[in-house]
PDB file of N, CA and C in Angstrom:
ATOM      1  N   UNK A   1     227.791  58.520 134.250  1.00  0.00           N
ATOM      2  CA  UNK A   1     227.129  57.240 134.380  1.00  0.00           C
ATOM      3  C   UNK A   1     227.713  56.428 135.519  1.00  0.00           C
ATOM      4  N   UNK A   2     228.594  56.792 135.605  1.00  0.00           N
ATOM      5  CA  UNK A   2     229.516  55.504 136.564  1.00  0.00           C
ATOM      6  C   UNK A   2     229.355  55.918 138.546  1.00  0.00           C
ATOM      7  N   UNK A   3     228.966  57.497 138.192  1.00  0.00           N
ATOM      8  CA  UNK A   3     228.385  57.991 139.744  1.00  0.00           C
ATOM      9  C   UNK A   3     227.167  57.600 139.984  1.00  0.00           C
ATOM     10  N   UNK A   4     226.326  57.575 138.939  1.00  0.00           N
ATOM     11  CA  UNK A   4     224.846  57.340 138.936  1.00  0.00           C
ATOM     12  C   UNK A   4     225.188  55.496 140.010  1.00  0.00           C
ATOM     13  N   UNK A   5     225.813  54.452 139.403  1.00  0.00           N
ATOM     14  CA  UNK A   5     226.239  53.574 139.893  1.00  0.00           C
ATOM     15  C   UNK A   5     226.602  52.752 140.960  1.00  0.00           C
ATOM     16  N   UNK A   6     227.481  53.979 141.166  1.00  0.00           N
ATOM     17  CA  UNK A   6     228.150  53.715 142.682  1.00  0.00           C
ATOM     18  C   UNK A   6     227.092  54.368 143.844  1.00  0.00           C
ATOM     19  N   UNK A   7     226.045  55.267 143.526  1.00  0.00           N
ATOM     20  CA  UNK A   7     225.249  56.178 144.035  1.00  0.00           C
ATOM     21  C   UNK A   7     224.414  54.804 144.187  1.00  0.00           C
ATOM     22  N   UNK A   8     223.565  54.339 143.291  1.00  0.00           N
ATOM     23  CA  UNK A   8     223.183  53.344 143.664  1.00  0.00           C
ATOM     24  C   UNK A   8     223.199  51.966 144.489  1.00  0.00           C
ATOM     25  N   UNK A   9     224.494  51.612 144.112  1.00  0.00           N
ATOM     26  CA  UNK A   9     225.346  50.575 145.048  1.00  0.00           C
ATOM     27  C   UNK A   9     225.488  50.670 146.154  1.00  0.00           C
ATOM     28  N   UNK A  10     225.279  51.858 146.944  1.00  0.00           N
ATOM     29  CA  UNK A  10     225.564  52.331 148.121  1.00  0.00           C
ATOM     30  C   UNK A  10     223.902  52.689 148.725  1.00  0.00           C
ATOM     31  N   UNK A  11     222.787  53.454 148.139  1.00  0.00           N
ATOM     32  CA  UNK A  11     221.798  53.416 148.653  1.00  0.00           C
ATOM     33  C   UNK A  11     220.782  52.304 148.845  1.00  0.00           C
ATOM     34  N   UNK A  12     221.003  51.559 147.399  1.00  0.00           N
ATOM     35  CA  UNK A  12     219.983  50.580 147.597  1.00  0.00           C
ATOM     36  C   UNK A  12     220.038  49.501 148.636  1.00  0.00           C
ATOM     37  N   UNK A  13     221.037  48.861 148.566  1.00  0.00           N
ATOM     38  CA  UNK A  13     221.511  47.928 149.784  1.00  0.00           C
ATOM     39  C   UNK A  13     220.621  48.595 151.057  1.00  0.00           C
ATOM     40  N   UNK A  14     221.059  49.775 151.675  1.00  0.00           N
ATOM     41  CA  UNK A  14     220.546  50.442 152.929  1.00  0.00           C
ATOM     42  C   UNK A  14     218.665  50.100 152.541  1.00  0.00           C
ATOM     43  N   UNK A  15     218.289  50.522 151.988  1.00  0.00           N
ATOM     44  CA  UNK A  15     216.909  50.632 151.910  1.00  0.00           C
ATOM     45  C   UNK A  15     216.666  49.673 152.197  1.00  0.00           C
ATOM     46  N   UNK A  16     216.851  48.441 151.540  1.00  0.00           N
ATOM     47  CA  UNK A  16     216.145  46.747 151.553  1.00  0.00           C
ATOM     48  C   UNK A  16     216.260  46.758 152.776  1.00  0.00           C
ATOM     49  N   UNK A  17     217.390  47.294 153.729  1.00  0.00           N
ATOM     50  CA  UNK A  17     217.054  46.821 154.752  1.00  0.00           C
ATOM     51  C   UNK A  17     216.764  47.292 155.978  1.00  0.00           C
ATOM     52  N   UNK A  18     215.881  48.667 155.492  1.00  0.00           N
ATOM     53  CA  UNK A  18     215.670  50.058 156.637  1.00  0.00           C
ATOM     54  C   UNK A  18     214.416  49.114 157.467  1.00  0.00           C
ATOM     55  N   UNK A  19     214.391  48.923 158.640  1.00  0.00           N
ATOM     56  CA  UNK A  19     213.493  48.684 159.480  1.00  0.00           C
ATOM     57  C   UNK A  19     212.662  49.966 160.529  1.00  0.00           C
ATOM     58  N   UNK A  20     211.411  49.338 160.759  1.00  0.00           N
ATOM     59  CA  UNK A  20     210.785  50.410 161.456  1.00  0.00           C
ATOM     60  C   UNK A  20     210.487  50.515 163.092  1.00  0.00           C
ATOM     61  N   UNK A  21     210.753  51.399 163.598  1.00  0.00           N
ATOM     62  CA  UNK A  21     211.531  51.429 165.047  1.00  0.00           C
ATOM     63  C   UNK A  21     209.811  51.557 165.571  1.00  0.00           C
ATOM     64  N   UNK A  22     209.744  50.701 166.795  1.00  0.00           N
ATOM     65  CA  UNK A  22     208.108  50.524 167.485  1.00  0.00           C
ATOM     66  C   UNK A  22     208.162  51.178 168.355  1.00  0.00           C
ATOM     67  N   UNK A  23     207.986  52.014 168.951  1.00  0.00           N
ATOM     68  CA  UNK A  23     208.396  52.513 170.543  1.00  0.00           C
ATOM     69  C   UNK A  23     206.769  51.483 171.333  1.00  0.00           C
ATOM     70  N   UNK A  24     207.881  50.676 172.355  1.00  0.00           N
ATOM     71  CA  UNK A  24     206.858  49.897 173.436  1.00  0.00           C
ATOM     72  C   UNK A  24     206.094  51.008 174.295  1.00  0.00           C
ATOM     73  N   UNK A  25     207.844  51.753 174.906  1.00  0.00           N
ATOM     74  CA  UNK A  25     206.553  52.223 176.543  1.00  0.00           C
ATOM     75  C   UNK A  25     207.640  53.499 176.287  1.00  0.00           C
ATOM     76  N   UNK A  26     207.444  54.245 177.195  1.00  0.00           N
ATOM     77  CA  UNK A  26     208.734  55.251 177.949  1.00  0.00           C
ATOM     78  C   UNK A  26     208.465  55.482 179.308  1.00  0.00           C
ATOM     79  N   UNK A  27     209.591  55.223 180.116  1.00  0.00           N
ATOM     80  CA  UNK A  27     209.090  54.963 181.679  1.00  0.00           C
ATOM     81  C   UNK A  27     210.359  55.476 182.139  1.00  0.00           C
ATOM     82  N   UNK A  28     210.476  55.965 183.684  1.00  0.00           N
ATOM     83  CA  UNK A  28     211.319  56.739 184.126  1.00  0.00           C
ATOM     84  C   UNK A  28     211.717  55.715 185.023  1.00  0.00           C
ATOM     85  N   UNK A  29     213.296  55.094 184.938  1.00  0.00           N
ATOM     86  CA  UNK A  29     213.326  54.308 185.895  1.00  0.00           C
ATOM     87  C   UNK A  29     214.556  55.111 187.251  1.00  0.00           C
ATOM     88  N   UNK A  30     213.824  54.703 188.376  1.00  0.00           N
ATOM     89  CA  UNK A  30     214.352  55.264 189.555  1.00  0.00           C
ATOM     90  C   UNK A  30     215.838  54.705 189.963  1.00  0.00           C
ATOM     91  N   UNK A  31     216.994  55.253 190.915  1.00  0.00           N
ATOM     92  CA  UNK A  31     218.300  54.505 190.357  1.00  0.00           C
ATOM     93  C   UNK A  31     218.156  53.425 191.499  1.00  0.00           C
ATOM     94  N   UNK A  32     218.754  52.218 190.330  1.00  0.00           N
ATOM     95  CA  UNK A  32     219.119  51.145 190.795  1.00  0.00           C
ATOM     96  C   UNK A  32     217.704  49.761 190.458  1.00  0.00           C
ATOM     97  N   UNK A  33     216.621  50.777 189.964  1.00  0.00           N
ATOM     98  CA  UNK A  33     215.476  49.974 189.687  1.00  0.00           C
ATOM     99  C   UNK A  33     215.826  48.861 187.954  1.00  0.00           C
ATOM    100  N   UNK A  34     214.935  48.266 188.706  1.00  0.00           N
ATOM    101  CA  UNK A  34     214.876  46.804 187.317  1.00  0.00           C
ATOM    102  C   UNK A  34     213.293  46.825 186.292  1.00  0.00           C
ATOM    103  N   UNK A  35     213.455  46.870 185.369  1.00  0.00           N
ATOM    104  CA  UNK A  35     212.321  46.666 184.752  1.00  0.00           C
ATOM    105  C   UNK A  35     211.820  45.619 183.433  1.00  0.00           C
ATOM    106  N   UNK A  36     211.306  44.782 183.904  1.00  0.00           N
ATOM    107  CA  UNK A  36     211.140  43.855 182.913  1.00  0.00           C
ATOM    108  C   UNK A  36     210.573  43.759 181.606  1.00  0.00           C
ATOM    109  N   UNK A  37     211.079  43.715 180.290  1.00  0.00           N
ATOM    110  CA  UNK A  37     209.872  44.024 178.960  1.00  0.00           C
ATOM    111  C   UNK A  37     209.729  42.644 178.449  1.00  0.00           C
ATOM    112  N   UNK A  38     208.863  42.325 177.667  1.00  0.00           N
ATOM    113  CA  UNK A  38     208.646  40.892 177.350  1.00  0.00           C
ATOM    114  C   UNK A  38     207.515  41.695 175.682  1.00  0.00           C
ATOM    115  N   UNK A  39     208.116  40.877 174.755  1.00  0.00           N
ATOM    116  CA  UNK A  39     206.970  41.305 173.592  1.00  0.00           C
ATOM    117  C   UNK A  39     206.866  40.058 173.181  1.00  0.00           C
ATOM    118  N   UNK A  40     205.776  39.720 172.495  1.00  0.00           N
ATOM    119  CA  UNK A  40     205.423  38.673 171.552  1.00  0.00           C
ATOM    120  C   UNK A  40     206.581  38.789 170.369  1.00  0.00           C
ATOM    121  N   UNK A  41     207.212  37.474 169.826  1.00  0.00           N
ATOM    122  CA  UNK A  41     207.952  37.816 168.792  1.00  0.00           C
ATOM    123  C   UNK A  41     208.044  36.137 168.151  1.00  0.00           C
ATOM    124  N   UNK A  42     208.223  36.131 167.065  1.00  0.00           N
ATOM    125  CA  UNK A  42     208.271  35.472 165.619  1.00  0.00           C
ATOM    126  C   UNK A  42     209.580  34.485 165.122  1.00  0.00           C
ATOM    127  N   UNK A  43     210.120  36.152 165.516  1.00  0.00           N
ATOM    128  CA  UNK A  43     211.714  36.420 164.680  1.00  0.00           C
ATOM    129  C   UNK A  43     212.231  36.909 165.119  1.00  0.00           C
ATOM    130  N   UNK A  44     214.037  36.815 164.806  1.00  0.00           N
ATOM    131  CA  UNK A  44     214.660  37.610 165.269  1.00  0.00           C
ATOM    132  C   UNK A  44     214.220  39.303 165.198  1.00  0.00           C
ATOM    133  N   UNK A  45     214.168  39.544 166.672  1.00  0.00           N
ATOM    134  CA  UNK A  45     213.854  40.871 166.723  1.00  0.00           C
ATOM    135  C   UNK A  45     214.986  41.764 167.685  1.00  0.00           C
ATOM    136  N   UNK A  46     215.194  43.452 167.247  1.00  0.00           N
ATOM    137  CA  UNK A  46     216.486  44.269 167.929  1.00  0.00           C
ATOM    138  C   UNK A  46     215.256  44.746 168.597  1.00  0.00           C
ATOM    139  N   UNK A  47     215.912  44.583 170.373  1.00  0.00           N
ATOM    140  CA  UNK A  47     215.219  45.700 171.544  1.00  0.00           C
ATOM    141  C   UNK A  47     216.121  46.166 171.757  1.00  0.00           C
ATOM    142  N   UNK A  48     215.643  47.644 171.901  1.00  0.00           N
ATOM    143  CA  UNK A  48     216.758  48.594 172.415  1.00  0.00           C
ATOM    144  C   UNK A  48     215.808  50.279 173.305  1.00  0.00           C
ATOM    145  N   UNK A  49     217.309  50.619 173.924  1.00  0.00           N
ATOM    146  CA  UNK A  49     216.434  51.740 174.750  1.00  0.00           C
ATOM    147  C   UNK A  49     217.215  53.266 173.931  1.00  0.00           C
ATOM    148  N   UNK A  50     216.778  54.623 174.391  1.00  0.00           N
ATOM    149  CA  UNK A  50     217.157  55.391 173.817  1.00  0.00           C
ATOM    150  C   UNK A  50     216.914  56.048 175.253  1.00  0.00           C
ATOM    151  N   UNK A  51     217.305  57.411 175.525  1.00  0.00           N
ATOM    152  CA  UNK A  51     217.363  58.649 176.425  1.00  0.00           C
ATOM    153  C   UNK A  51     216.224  59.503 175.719  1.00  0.00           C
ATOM    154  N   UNK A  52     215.183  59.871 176.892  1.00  0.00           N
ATOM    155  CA  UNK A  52     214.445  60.892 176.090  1.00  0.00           C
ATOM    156  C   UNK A  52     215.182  62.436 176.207  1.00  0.00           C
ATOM    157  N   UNK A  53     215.880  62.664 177.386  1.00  0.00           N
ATOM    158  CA  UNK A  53     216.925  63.682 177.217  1.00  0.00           C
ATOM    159  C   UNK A  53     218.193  62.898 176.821  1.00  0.00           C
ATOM    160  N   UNK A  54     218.855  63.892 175.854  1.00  0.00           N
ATOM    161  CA  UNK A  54     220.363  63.738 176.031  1.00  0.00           C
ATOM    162  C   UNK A  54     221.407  63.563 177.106  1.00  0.00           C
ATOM    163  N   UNK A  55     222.005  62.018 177.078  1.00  0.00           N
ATOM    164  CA  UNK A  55     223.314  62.134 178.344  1.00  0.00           C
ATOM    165  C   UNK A  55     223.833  62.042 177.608  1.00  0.00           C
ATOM    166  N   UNK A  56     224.957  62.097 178.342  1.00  0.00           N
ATOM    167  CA  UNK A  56     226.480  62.545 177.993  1.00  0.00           C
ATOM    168  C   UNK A  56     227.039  61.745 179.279  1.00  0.00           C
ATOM    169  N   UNK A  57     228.459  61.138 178.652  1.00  0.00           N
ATOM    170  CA  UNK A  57     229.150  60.268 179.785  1.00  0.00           C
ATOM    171  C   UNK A  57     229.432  61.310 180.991  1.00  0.00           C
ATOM    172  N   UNK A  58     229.397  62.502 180.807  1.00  0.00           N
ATOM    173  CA  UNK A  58     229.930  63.397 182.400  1.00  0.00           C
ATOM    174  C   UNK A  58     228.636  62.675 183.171  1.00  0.00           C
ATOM    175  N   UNK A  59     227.318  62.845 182.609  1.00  0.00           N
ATOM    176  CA  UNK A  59     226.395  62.315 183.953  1.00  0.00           C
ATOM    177  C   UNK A  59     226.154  61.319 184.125  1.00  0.00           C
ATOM    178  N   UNK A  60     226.890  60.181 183.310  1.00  0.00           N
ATOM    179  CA  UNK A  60     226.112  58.795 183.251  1.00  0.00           C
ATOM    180  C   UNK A  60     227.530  58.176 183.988  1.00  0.00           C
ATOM    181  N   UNK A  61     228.239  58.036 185.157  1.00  0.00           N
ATOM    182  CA  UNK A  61     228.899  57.384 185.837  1.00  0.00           C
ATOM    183  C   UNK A  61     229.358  56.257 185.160  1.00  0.00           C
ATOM    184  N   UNK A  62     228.088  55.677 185.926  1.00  0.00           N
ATOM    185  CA  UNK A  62     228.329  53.920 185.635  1.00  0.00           C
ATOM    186  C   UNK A  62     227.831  53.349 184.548  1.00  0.00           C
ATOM    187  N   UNK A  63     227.513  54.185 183.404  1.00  0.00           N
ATOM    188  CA  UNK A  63     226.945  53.330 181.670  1.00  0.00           C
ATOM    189  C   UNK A  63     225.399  53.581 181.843  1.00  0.00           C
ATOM    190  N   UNK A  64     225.290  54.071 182.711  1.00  0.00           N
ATOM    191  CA  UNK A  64     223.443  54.579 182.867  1.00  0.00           C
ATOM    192  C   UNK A  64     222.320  53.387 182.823  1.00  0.00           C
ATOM    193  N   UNK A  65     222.270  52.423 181.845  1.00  0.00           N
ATOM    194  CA  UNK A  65     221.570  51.660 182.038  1.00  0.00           C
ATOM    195  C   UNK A  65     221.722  50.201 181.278  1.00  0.00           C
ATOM    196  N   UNK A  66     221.734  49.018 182.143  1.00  0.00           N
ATOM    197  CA  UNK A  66     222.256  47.810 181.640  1.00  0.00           C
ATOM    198  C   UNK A  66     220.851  46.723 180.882  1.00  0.00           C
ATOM    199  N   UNK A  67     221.358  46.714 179.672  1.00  0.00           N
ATOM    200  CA  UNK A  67     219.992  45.330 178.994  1.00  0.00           C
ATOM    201  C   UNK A  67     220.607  44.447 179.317  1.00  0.00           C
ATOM    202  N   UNK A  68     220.005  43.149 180.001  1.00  0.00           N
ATOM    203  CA  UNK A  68     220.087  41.921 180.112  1.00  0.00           C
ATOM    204  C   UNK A  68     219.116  40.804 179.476  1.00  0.00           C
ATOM    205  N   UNK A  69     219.064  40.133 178.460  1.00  0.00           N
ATOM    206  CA  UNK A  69     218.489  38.857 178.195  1.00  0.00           C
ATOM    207  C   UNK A  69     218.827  37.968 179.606  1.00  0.00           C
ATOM    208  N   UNK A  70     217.608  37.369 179.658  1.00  0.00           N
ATOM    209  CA  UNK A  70     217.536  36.177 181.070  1.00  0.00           C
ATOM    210  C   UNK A  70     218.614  35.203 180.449  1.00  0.00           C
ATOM    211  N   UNK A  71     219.308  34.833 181.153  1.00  0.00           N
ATOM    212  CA  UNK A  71     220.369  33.620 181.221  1.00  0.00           C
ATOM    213  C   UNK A  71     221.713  34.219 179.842  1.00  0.00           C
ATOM    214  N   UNK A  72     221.605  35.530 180.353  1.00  0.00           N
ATOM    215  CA  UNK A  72     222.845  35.793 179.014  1.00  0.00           C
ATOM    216  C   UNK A  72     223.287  37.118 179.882  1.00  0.00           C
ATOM    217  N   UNK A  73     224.982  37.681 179.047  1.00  0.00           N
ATOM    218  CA  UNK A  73     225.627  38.314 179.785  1.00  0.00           C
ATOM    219  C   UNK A  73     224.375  40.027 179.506  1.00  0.00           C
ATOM    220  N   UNK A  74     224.969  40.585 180.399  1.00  0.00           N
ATOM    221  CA  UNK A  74     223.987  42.212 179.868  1.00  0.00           C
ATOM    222  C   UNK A  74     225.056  43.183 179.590  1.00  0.00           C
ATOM    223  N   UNK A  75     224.207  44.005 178.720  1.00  0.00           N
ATOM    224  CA  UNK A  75     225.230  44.833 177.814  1.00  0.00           C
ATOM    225  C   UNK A  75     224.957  46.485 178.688  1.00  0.00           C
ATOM    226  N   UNK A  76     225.861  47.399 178.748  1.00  0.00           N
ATOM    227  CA  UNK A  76     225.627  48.473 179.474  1.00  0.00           C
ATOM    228  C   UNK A  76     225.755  49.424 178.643  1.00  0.00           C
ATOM    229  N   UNK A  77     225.376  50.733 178.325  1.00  0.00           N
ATOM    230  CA  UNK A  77     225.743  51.395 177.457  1.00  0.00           C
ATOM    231  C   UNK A  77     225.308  53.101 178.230  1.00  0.00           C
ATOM    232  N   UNK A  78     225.823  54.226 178.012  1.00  0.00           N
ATOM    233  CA  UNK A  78     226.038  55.510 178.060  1.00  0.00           C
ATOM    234  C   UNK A  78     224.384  56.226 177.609  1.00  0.00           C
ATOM    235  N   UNK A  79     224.533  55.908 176.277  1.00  0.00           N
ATOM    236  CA  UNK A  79     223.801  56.844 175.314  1.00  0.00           C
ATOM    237  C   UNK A  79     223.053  56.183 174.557  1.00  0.00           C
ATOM    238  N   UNK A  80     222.066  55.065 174.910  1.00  0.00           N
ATOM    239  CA  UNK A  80     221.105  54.610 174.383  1.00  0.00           C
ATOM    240  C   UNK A  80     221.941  52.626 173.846  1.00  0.00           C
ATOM    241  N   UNK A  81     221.107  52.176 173.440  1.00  0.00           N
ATOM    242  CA  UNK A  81     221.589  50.489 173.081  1.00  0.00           C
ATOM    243  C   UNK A  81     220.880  49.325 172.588  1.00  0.00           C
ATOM    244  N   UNK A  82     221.322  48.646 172.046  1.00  0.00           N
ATOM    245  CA  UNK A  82     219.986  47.720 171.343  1.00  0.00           C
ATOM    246  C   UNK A  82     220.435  46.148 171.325  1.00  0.00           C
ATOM    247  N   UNK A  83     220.156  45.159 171.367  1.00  0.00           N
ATOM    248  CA  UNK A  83     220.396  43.774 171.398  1.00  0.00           C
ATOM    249  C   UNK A  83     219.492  43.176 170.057  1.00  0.00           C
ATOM    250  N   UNK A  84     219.671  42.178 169.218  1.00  0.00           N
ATOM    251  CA  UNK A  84     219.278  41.526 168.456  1.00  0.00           C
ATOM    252  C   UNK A  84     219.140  40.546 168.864  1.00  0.00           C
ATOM    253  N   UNK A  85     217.976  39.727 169.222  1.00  0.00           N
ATOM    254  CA  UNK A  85     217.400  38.832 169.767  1.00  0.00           C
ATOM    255  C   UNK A  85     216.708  37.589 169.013  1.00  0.00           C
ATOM    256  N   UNK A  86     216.557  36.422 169.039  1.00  0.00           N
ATOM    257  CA  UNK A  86     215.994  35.461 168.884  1.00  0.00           C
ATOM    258  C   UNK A  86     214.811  35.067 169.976  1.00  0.00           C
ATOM    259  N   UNK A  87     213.472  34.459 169.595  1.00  0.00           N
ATOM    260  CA  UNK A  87     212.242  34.854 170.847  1.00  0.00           C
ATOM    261  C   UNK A  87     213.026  33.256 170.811  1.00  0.00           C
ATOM    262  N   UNK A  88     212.429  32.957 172.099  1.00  0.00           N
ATOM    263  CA  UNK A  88     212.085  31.469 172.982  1.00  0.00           C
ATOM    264  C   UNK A  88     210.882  31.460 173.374  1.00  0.00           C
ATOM    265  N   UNK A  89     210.163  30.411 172.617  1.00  0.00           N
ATOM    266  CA  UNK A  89     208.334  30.108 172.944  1.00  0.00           C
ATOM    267  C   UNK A  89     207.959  31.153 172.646  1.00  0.00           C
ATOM    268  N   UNK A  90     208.051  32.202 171.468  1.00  0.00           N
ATOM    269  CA  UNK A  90     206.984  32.895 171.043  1.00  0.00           C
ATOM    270  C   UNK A  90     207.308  34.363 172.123  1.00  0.00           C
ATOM    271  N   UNK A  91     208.720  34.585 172.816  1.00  0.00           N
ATOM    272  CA  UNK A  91     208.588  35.739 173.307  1.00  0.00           C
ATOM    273  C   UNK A  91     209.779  36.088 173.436  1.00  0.00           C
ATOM    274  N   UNK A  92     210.355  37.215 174.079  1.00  0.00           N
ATOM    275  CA  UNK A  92     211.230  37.739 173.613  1.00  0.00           C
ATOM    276  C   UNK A  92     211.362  38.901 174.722  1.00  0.00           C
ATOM    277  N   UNK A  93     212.407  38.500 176.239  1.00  0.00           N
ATOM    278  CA  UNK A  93     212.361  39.435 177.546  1.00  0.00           C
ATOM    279  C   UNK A  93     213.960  39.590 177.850  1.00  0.00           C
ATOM    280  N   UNK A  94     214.086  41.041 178.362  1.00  0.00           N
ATOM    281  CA  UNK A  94     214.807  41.518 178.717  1.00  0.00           C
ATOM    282  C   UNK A  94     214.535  42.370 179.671  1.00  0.00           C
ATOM    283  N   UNK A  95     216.064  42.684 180.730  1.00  0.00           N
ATOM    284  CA  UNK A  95     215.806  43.486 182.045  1.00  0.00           C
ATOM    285  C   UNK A  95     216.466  44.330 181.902  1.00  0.00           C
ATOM    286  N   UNK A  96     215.762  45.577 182.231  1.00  0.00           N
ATOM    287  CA  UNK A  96     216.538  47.346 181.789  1.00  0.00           C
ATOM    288  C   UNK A  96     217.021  47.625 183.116  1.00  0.00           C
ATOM    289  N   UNK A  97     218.027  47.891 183.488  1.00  0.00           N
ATOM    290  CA  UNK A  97     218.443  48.617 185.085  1.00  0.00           C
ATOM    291  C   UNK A  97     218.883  49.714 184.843  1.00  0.00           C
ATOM    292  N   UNK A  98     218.490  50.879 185.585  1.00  0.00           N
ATOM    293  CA  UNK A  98     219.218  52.189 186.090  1.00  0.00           C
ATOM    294  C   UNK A  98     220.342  51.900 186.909  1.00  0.00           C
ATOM    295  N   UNK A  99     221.543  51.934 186.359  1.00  0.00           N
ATOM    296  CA  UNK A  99     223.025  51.662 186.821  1.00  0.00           C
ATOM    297  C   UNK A  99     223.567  53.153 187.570  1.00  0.00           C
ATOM    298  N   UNK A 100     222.680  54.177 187.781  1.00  0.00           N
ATOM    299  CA  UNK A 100     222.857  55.644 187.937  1.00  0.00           C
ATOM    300  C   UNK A 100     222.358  55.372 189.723  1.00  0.00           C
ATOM    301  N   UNK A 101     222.749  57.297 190.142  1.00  0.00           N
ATOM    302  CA  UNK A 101     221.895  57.639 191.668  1.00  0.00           C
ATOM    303  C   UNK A 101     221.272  58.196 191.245  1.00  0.00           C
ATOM    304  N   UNK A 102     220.637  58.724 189.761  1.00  0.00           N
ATOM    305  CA  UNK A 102     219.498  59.474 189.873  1.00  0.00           C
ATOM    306  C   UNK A 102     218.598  58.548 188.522  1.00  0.00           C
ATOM    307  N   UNK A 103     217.157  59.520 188.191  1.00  0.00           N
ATOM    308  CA  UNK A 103     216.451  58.738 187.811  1.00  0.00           C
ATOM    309  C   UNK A 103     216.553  59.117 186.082  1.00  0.00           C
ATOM    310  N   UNK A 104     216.399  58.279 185.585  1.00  0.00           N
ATOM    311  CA  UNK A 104     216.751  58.286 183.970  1.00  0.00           C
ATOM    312  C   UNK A 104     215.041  57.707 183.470  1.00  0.00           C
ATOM    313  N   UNK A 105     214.850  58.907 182.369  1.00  0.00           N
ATOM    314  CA  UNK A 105     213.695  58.493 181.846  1.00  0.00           C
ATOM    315  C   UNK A 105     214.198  57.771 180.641  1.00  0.00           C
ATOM    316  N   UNK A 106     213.683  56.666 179.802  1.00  0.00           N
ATOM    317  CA  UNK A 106     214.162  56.058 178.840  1.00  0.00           C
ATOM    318  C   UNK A 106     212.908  55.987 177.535  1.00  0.00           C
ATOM    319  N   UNK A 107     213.181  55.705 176.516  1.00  0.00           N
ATOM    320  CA  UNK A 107     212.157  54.910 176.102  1.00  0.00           C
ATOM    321  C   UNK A 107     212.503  53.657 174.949  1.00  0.00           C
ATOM    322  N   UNK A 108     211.802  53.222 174.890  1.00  0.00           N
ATOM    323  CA  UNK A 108     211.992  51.297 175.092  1.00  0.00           C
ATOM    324  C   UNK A 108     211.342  50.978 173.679  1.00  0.00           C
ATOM    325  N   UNK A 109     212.078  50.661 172.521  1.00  0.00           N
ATOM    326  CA  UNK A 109     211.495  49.938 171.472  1.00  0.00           C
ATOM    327  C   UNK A 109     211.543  48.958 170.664  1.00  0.00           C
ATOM    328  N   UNK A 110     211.386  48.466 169.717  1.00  0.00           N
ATOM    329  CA  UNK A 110     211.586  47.151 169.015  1.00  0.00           C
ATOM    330  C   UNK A 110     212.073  47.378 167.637  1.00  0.00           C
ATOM    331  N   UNK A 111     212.605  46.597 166.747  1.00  0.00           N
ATOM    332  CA  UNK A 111     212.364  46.536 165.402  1.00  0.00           C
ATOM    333  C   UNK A 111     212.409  45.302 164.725  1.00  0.00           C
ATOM    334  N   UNK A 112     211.738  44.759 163.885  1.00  0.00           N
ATOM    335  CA  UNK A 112     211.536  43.587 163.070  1.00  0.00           C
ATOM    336  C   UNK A 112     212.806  43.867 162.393  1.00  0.00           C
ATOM    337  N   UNK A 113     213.620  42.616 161.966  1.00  0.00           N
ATOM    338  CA  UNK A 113     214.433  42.027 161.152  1.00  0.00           C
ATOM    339  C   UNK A 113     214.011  41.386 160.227  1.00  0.00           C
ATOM    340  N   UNK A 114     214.606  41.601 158.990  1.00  0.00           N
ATOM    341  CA  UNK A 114     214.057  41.059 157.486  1.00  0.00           C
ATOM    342  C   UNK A 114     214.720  39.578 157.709  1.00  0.00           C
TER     343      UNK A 114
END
């Protein structure tokens, strides 16, 4: 009885708060290119990018690709990355850069926060 319990205590929490991942676009950005996303949003909402191939830090130099919110610091990351966001006026933009010399395909999605 007391596993049944702790089994519970531990899954249910996760569930309430499994969110569902939107994919926006997937676009190949060329190195050193900027790309702007902007979604309609509510609520706090997580944008984040993923690798449609697998990197690995041997090929990603410089963190491969940097998210920036306008007027806030930008976060760089290796192997995919996500920001939790608050919209301003109903929207909700960030700038993706290829921090690489070659071209990184990405793809770009959202998720609602409970």
């Amino acid at each position: 009885m007391m596993r049944i319990l702790v089994v519970l205590l531990v899954l249910v929490p996760g569930v309430a708060f499994a969110q569902e991942r939107v994919v926006l676009e997937t676009v190949t950005l060329q190195p050193q290119e900027k790309k702007s996303v902007s979604i309609d949003a509510t609520k706090k909402t997580r944008i984040g990018w993923d690798h449609v191939k697998e990197a690995t830090s041997d090929t990603c130099k410089n963190m491969c690709v940097m998210m920036t919110p306008p007027g806030m610091a930008g976060y760089a990351q290796a192997t995919g990355g996500s920001m939790r966001l608050d919209p301003i006026d109903g929207k909700i933009t960030v700038i993706l850069e290829n921090l690489e010399a070659f071209p990184l395909e990405i793809v770009i999605y959202k998720e609602e926060l409970p």
